[in-house]
N, C-alpha and C. Protein backbone atom coordinates (compact mmCIF):
# COMPACT_ATOMS: atom_id res chain seq x y z
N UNK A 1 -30.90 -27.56 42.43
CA UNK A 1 -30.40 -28.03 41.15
C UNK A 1 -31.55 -28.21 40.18
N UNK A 2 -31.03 -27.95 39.06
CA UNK A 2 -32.32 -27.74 37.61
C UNK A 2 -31.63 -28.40 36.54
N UNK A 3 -32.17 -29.44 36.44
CA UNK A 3 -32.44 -30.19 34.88
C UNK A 3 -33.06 -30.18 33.90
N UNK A 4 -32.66 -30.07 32.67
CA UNK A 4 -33.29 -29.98 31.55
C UNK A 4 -33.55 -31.84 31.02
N UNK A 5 -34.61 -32.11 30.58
CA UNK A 5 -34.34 -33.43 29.80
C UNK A 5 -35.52 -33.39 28.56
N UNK A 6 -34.35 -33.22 27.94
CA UNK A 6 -35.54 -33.38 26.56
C UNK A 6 -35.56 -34.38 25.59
N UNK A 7 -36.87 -34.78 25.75
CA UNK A 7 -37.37 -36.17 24.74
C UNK A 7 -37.51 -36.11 23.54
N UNK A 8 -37.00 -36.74 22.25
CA UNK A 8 -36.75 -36.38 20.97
C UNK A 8 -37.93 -36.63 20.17
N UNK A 9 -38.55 -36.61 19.49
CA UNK A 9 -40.12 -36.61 19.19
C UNK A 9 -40.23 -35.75 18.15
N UNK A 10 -41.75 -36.44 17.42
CA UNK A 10 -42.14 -35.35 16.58
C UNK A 10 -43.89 -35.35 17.18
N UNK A 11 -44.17 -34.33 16.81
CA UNK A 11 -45.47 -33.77 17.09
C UNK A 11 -46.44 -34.26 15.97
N UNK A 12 -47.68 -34.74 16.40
CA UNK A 12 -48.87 -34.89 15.88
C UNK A 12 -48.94 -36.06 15.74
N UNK A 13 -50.71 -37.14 16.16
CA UNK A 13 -51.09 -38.31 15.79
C UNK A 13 -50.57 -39.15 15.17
N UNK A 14 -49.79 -38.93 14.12
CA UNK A 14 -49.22 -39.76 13.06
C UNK A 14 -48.15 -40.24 13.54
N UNK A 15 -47.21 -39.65 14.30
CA UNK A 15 -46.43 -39.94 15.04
C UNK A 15 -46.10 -40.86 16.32
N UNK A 16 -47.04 -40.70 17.09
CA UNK A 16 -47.66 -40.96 18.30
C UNK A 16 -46.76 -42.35 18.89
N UNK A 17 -46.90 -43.58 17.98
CA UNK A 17 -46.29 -44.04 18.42
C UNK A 17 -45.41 -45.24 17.74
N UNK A 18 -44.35 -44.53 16.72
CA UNK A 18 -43.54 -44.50 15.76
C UNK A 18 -42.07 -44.63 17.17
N UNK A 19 -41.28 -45.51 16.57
CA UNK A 19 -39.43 -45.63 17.08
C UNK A 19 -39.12 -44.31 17.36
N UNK A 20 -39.00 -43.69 16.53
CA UNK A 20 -38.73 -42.14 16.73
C UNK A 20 -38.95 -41.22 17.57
N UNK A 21 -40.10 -41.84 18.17
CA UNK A 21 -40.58 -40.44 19.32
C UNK A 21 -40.91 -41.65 20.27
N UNK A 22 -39.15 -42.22 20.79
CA UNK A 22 -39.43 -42.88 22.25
C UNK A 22 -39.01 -41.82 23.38
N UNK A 23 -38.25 -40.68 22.73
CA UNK A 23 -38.04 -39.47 23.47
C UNK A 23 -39.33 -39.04 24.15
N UNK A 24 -40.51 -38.67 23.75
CA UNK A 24 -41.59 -38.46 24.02
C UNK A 24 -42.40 -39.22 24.82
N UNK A 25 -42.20 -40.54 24.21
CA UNK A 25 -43.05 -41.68 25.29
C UNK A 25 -42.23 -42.00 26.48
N UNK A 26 -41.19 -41.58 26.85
CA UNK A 26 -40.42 -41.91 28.08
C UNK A 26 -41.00 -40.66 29.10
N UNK A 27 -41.09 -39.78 28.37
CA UNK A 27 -41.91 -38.77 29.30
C UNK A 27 -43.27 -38.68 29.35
N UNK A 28 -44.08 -38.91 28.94
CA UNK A 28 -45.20 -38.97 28.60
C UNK A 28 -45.69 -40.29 29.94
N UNK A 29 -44.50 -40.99 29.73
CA UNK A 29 -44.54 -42.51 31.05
C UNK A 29 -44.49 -41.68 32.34
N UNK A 30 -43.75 -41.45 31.91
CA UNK A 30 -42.62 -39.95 33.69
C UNK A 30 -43.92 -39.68 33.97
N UNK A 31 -44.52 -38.81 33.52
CA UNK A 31 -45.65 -37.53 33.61
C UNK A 31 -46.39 -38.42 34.43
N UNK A 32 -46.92 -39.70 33.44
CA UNK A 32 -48.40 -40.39 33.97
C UNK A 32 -48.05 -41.02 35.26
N UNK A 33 -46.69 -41.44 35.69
CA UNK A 33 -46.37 -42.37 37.19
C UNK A 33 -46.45 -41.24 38.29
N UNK A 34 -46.31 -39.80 37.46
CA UNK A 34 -45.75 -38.37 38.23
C UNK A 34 -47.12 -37.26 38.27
N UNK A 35 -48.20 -37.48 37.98
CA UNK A 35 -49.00 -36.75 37.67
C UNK A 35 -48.68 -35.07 37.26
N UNK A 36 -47.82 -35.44 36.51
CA UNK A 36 -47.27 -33.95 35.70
C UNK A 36 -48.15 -33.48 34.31
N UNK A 37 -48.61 -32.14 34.52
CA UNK A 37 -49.28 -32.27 33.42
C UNK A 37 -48.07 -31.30 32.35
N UNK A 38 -48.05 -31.28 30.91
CA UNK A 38 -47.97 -30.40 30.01
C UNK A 38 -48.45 -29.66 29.58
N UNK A 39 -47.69 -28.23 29.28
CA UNK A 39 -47.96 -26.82 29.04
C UNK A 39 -47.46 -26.93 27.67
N UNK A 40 -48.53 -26.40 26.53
CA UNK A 40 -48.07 -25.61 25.58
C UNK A 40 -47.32 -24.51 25.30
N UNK A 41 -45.53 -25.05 25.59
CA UNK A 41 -45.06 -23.44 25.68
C UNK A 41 -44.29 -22.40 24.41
N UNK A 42 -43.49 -22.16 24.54
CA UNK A 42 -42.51 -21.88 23.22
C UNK A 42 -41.57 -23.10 23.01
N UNK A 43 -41.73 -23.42 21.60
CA UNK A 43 -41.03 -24.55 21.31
C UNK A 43 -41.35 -25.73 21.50
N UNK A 44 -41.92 -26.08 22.93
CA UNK A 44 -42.41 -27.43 23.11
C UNK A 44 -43.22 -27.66 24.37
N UNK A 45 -43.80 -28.70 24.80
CA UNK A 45 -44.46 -28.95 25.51
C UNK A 45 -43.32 -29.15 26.88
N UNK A 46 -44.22 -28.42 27.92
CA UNK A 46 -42.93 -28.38 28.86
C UNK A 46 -43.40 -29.06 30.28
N UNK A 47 -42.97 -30.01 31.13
CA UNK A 47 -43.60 -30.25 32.46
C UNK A 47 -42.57 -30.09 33.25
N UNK A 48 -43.05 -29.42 34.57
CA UNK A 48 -42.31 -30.01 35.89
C UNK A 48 -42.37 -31.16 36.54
N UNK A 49 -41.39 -31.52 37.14
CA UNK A 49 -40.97 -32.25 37.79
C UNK A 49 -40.04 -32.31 38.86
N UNK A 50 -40.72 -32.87 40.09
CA UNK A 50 -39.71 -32.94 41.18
C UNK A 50 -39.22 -34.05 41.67
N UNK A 51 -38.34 -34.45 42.13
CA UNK A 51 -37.60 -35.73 42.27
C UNK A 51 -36.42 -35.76 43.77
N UNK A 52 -36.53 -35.82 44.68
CA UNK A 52 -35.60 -36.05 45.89
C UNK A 52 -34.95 -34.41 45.80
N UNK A 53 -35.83 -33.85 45.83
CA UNK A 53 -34.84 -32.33 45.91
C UNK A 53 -34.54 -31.48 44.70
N UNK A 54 -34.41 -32.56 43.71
CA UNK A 54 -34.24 -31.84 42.32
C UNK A 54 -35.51 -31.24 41.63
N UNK A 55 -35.06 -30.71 40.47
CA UNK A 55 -36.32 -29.84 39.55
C UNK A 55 -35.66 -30.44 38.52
N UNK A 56 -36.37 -30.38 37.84
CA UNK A 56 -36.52 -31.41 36.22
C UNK A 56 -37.23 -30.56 35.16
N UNK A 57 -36.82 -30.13 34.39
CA UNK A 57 -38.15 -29.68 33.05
C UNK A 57 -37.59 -30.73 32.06
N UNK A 58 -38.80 -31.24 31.51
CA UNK A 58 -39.28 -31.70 31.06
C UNK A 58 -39.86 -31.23 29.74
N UNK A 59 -38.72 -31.28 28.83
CA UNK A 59 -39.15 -31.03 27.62
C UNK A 59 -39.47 -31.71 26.00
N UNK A 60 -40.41 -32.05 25.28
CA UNK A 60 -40.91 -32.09 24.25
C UNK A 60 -41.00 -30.84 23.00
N UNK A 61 -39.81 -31.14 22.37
CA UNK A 61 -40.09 -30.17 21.55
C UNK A 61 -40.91 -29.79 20.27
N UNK A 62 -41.02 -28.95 19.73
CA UNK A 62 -42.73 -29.37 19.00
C UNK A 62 -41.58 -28.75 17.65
N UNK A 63 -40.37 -28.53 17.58
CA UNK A 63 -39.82 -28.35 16.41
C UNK A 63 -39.66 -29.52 15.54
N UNK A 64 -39.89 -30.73 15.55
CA UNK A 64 -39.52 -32.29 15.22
C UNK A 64 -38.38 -32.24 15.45
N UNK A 65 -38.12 -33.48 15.50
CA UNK A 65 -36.90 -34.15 15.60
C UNK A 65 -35.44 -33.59 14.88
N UNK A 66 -35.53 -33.27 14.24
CA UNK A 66 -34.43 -32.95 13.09
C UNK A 66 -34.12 -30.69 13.80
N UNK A 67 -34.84 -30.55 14.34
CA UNK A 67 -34.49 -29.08 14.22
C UNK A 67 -35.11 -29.25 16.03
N UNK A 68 -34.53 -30.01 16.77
CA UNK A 68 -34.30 -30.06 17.91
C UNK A 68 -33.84 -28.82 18.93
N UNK A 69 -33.07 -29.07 18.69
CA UNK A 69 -31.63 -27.50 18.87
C UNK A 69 -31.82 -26.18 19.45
N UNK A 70 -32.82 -25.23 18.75
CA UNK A 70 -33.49 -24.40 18.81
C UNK A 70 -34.66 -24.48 20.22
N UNK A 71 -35.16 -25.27 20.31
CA UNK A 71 -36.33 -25.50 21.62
C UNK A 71 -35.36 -25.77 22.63
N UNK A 72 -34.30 -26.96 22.20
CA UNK A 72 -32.72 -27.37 23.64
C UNK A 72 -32.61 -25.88 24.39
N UNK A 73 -31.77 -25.52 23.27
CA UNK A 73 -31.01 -24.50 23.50
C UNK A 73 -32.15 -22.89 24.50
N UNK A 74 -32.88 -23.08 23.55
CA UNK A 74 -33.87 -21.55 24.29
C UNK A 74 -34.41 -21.85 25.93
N UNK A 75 -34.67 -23.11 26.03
CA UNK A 75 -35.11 -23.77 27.08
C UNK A 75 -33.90 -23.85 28.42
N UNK A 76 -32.62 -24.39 27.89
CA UNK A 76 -31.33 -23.97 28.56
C UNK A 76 -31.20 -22.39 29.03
N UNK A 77 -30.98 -22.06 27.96
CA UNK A 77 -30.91 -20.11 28.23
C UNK A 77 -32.01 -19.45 29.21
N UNK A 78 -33.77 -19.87 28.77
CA UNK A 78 -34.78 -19.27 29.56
C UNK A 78 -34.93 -19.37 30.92
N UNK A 79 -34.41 -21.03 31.58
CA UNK A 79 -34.11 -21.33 32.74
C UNK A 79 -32.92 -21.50 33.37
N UNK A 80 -31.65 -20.99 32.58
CA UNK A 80 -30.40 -20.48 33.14
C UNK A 80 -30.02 -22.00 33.83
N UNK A 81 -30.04 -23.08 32.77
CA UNK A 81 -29.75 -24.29 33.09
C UNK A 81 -28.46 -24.83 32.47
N UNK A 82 -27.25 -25.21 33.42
CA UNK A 82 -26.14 -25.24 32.48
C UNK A 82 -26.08 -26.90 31.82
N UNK A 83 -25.96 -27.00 30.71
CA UNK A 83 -25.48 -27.80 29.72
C UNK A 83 -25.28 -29.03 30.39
N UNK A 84 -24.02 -28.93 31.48
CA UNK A 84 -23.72 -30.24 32.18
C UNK A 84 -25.04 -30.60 33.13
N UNK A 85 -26.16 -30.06 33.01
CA UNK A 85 -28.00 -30.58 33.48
C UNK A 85 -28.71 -30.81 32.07
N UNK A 86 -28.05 -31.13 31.20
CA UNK A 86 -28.95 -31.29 29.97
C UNK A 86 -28.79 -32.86 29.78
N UNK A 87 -29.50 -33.30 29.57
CA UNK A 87 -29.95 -35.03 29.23
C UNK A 87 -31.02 -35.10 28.33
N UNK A 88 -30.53 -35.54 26.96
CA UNK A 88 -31.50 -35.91 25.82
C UNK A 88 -31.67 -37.34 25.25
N UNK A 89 -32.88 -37.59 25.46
CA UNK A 89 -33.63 -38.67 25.20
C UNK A 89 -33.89 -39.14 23.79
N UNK A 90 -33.45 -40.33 23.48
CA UNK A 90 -33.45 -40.61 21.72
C UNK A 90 -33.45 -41.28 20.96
N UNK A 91 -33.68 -42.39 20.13
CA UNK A 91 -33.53 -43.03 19.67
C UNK A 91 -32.58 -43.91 19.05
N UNK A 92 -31.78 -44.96 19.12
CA UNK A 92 -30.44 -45.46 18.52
C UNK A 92 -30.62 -46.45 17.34
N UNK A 93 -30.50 -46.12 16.12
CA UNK A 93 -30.53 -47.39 15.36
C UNK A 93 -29.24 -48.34 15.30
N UNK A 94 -28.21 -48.26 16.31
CA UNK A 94 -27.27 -48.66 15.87
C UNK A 94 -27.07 -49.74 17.41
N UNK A 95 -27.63 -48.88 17.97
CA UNK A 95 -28.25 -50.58 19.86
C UNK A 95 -29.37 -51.12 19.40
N UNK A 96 -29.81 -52.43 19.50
CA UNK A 96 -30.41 -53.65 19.41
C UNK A 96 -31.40 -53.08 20.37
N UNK A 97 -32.71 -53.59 20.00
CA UNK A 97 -34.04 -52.96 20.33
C UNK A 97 -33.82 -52.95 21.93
N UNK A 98 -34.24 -52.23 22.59
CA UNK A 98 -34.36 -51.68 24.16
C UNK A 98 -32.89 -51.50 25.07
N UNK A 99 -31.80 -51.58 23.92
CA UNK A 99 -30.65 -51.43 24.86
C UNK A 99 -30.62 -50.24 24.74
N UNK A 100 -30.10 -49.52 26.47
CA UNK A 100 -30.12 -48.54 27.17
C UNK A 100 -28.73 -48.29 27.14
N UNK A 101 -28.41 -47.24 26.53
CA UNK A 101 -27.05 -46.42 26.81
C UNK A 101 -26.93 -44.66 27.39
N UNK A 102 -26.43 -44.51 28.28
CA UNK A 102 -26.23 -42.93 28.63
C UNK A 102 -24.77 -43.17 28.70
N UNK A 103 -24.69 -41.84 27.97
CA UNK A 103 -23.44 -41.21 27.25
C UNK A 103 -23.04 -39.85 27.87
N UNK A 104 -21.88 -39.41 28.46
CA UNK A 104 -21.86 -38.21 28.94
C UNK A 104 -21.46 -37.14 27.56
N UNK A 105 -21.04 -37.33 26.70
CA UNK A 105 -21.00 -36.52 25.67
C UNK A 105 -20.81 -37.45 24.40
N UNK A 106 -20.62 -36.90 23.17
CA UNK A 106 -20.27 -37.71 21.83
C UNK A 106 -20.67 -36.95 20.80
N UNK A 107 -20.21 -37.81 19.47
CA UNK A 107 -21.22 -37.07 18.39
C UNK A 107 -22.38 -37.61 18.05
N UNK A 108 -22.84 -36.87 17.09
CA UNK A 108 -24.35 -37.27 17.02
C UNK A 108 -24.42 -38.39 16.33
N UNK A 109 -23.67 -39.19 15.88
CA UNK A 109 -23.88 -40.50 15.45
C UNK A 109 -24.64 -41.03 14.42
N UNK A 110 -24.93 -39.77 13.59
CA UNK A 110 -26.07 -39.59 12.28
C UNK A 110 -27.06 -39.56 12.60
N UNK A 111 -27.67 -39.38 14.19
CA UNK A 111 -28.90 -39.24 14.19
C UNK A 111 -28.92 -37.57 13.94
N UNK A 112 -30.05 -36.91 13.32
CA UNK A 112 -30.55 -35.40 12.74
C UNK A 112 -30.84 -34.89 14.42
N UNK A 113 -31.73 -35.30 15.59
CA UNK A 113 -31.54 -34.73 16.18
C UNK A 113 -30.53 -34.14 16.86
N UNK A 114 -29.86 -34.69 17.31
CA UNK A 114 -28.55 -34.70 18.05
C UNK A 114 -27.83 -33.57 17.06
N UNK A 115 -27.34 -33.91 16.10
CA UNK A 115 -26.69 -33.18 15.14
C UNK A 115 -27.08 -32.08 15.03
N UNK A 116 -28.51 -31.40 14.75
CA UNK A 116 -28.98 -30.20 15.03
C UNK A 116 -28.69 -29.31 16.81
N UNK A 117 -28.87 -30.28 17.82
CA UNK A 117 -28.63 -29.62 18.73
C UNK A 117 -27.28 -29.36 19.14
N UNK A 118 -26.10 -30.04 18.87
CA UNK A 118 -24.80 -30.13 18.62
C UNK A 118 -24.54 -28.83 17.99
N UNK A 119 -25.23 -28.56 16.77
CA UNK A 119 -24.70 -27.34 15.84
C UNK A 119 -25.20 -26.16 16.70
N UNK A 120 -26.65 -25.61 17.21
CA UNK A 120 -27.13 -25.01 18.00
C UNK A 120 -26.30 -24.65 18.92
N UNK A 121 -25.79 -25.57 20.02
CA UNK A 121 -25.33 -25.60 21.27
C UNK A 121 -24.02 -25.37 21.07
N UNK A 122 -23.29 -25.72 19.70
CA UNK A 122 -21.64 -24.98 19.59
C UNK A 122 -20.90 -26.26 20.18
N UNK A 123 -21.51 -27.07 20.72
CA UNK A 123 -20.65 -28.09 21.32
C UNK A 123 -21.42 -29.27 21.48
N UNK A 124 -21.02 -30.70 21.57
CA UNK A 124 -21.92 -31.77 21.92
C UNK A 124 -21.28 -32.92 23.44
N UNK A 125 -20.89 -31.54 24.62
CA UNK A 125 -20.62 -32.80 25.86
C UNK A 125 -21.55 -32.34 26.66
N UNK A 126 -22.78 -32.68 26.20
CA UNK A 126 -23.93 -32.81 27.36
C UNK A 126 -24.66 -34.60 27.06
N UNK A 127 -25.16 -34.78 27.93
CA UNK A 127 -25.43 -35.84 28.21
C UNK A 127 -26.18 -36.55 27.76
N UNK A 128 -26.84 -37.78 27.06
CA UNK A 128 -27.81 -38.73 26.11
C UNK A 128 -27.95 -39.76 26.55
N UNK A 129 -29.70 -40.10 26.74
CA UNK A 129 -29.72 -41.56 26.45
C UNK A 129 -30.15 -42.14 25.21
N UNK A 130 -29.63 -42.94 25.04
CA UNK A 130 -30.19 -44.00 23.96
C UNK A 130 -30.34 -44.84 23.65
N UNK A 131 -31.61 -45.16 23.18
CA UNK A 131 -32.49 -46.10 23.38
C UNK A 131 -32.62 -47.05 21.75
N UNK A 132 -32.00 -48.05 22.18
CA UNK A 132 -31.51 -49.00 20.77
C UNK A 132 -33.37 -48.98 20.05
N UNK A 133 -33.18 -49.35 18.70
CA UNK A 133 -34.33 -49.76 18.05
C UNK A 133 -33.83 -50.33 17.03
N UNK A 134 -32.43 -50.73 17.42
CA UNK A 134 -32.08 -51.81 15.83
C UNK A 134 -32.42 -51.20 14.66
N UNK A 135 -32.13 -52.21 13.96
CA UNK A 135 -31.47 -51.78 12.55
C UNK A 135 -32.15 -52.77 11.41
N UNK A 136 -33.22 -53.05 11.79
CA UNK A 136 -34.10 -54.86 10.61
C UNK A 136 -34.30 -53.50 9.60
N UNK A 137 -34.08 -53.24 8.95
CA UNK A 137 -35.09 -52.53 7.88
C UNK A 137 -34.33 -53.06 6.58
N UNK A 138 -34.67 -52.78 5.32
CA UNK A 138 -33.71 -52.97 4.43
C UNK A 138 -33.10 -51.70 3.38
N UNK A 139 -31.94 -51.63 2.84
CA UNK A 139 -31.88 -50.81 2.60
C UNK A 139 -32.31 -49.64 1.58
N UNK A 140 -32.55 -48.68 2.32
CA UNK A 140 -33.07 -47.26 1.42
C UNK A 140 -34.16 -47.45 2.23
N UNK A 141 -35.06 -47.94 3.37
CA UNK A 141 -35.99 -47.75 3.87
C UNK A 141 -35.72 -47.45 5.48
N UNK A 142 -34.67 -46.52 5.68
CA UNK A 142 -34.31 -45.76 7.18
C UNK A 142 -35.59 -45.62 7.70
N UNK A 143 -35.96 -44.08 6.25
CA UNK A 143 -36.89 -43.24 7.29
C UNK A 143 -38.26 -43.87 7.59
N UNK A 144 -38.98 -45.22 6.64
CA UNK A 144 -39.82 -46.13 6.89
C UNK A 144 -39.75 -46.50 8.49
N UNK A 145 -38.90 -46.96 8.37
CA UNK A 145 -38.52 -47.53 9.79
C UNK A 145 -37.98 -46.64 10.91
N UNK A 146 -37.98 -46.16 11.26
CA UNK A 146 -37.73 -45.09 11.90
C UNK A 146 -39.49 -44.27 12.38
N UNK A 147 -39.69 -44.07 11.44
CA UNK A 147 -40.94 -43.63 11.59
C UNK A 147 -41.81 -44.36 11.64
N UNK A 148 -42.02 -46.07 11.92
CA UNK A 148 -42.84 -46.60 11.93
C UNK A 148 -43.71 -47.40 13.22
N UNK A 149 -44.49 -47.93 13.43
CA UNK A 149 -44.61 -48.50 14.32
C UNK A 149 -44.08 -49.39 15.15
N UNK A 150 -43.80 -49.61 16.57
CA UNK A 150 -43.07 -50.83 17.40
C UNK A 150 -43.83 -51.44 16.62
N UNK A 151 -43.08 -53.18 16.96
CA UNK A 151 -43.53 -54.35 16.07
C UNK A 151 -44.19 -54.85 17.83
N UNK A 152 -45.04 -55.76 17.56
CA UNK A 152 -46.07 -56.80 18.47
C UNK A 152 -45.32 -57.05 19.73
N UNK A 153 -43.73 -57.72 18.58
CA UNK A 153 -42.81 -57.79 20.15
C UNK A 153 -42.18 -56.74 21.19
N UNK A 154 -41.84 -56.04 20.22
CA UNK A 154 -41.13 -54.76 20.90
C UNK A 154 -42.56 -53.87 21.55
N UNK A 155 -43.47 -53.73 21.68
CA UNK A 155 -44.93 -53.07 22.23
C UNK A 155 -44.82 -54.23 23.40
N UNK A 156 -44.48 -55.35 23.81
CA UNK A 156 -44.64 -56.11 24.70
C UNK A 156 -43.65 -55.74 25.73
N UNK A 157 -42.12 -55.64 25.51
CA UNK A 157 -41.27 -55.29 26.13
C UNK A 157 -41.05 -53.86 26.03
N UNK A 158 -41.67 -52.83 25.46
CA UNK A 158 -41.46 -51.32 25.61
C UNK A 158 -41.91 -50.95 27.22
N UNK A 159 -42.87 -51.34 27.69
CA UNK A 159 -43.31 -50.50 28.95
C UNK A 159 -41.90 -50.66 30.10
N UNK A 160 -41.33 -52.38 30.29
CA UNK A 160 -39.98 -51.92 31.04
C UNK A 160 -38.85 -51.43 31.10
N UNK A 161 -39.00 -51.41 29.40
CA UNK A 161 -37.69 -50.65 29.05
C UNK A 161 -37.77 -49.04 29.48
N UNK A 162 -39.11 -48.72 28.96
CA UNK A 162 -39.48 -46.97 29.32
C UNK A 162 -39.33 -46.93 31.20
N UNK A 163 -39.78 -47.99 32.13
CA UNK A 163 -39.27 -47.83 32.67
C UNK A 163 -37.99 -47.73 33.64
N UNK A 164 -37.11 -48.28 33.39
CA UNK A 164 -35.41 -48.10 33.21
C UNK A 164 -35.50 -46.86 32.30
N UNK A 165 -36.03 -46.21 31.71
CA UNK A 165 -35.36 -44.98 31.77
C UNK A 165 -35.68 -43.93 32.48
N UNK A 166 -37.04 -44.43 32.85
CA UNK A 166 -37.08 -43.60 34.05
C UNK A 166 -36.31 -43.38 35.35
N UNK A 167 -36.17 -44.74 35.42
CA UNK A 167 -34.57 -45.06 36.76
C UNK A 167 -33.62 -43.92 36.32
N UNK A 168 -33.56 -43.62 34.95
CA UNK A 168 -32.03 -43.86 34.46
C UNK A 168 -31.96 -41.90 34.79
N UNK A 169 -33.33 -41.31 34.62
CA UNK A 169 -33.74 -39.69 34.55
C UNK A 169 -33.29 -39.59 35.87
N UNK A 170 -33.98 -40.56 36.91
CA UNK A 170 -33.75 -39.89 38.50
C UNK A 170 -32.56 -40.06 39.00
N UNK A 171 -31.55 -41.34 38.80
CA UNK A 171 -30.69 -41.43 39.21
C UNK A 171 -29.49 -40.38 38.79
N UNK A 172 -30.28 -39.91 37.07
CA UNK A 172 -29.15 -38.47 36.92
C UNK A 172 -28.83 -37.65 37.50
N UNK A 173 -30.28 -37.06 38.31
CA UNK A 173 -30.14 -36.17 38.72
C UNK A 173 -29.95 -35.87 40.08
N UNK A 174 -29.80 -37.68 40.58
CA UNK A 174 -29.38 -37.32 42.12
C UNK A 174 -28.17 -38.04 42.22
N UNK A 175 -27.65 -38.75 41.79
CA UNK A 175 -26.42 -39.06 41.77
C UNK A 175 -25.43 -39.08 41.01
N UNK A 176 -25.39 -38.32 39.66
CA UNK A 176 -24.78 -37.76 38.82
C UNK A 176 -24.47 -39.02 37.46
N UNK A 177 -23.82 -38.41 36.45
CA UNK A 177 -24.28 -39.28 35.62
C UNK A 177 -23.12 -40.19 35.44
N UNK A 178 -21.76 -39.91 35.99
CA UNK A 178 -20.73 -41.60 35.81
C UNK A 178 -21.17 -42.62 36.80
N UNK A 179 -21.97 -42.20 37.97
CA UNK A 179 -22.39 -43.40 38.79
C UNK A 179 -23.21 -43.78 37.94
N UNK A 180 -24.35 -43.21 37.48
CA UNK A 180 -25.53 -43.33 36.57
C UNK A 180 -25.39 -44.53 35.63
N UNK A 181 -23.88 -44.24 34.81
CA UNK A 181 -23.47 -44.88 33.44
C UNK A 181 -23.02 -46.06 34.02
N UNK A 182 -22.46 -45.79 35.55
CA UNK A 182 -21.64 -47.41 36.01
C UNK A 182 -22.42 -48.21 36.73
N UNK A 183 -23.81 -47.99 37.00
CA UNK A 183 -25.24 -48.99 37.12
C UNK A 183 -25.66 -49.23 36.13
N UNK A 184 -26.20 -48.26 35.61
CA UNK A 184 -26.96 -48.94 34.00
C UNK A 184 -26.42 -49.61 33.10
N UNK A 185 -24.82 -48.76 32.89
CA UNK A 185 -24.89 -48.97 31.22
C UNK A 185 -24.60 -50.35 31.29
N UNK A 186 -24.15 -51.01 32.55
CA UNK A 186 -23.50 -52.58 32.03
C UNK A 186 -24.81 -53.51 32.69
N UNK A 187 -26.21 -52.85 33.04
CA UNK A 187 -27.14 -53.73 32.95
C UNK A 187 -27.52 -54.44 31.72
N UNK A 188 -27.90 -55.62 31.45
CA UNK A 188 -28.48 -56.42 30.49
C UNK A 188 -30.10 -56.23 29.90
């Protein structure tokens, strides 16, 4: 069995470590507990991963966030990975900072990534986590916030949250994702 999981992110320093690219830092965690390194490939930075039998890629796409879709999708097709193995990693402004939700399908919920890979993919019942970052900003300053730095507190409690999602990657892929949703999602 072959999984796709791709972390929602944008590419370059400035970014690094902005709400937005917790897609990225959830793998970037994976990699470092997993000694996986990343390949510069088409579209995005790609790692393996093995896990109780399973294969995992591990993808970062270097299209940003908003034009997602295109790296999903080619990455699905190149490794002949079906859809119901796709799990995307992402950001929620609409869950309260570190709440963990996996979703077996939905819409994109106004987030641009999702929505781009939705349009790409022709359909949106593949699988998501998401990862609350609240909603403090005020209004007309989304993309401020969004793109900005964890605050003091949330940098304190990010490392356990990143890890619960790491729980949340392995248990996908070995015990499928409604057991998955009926451990996690009603953890606190």
């Amino acid at each position: 069995m072959k999984y796709l999981i791709a972390g929602l992110g944008n590419i370059g320093p400035e970014y690094k470590n902005t709400r937005h690219n917790i897609g990225f830092q959830i793998l970037d965690a994976l990699a470092g507990v997993s000694n996986i390194a990343f390949h510069d490939k088409r579209y995005g930075f790609i790692g393996d991963y093995k896990f109780k039998g399973r294969s995992f890629l591990l993808l970062k796409p270097t299209t940003y966030v908003n034009l997602s879709g295109r790296a999903v999708n080619y990455w699905l097709q190149k490794e002949n990975i079906p859809i119901e193995n796709l799990l995307v990693l992402m950001d929620d402004l609409a869950l309260p900072f570190g709440t963990l939700r996996l979703k077996a399908k939905g819409s994109h919920g106004g987030h641009n990534g999702l929505r781009n890979i939705s349009e790409v993919l022709g359909r949106n019942d593949y699988a998501r986590l998401r990862f609350g970052i609240d909603d403090k900003f005020h209004p007309g300053f989304q993309v401020n916030y969004v793109l900005g730095e964890w605050s003091a507190d949330e940098k304190k409690l990010l490392p356990e949250k990143i890890d619960s999602c790491i729980e949340i990657i392995q248990s996908y892929g070995t015990i499928g994702i409604e057991r998955t949703m009926n451990i996690f999602n009603t953890k606190k």
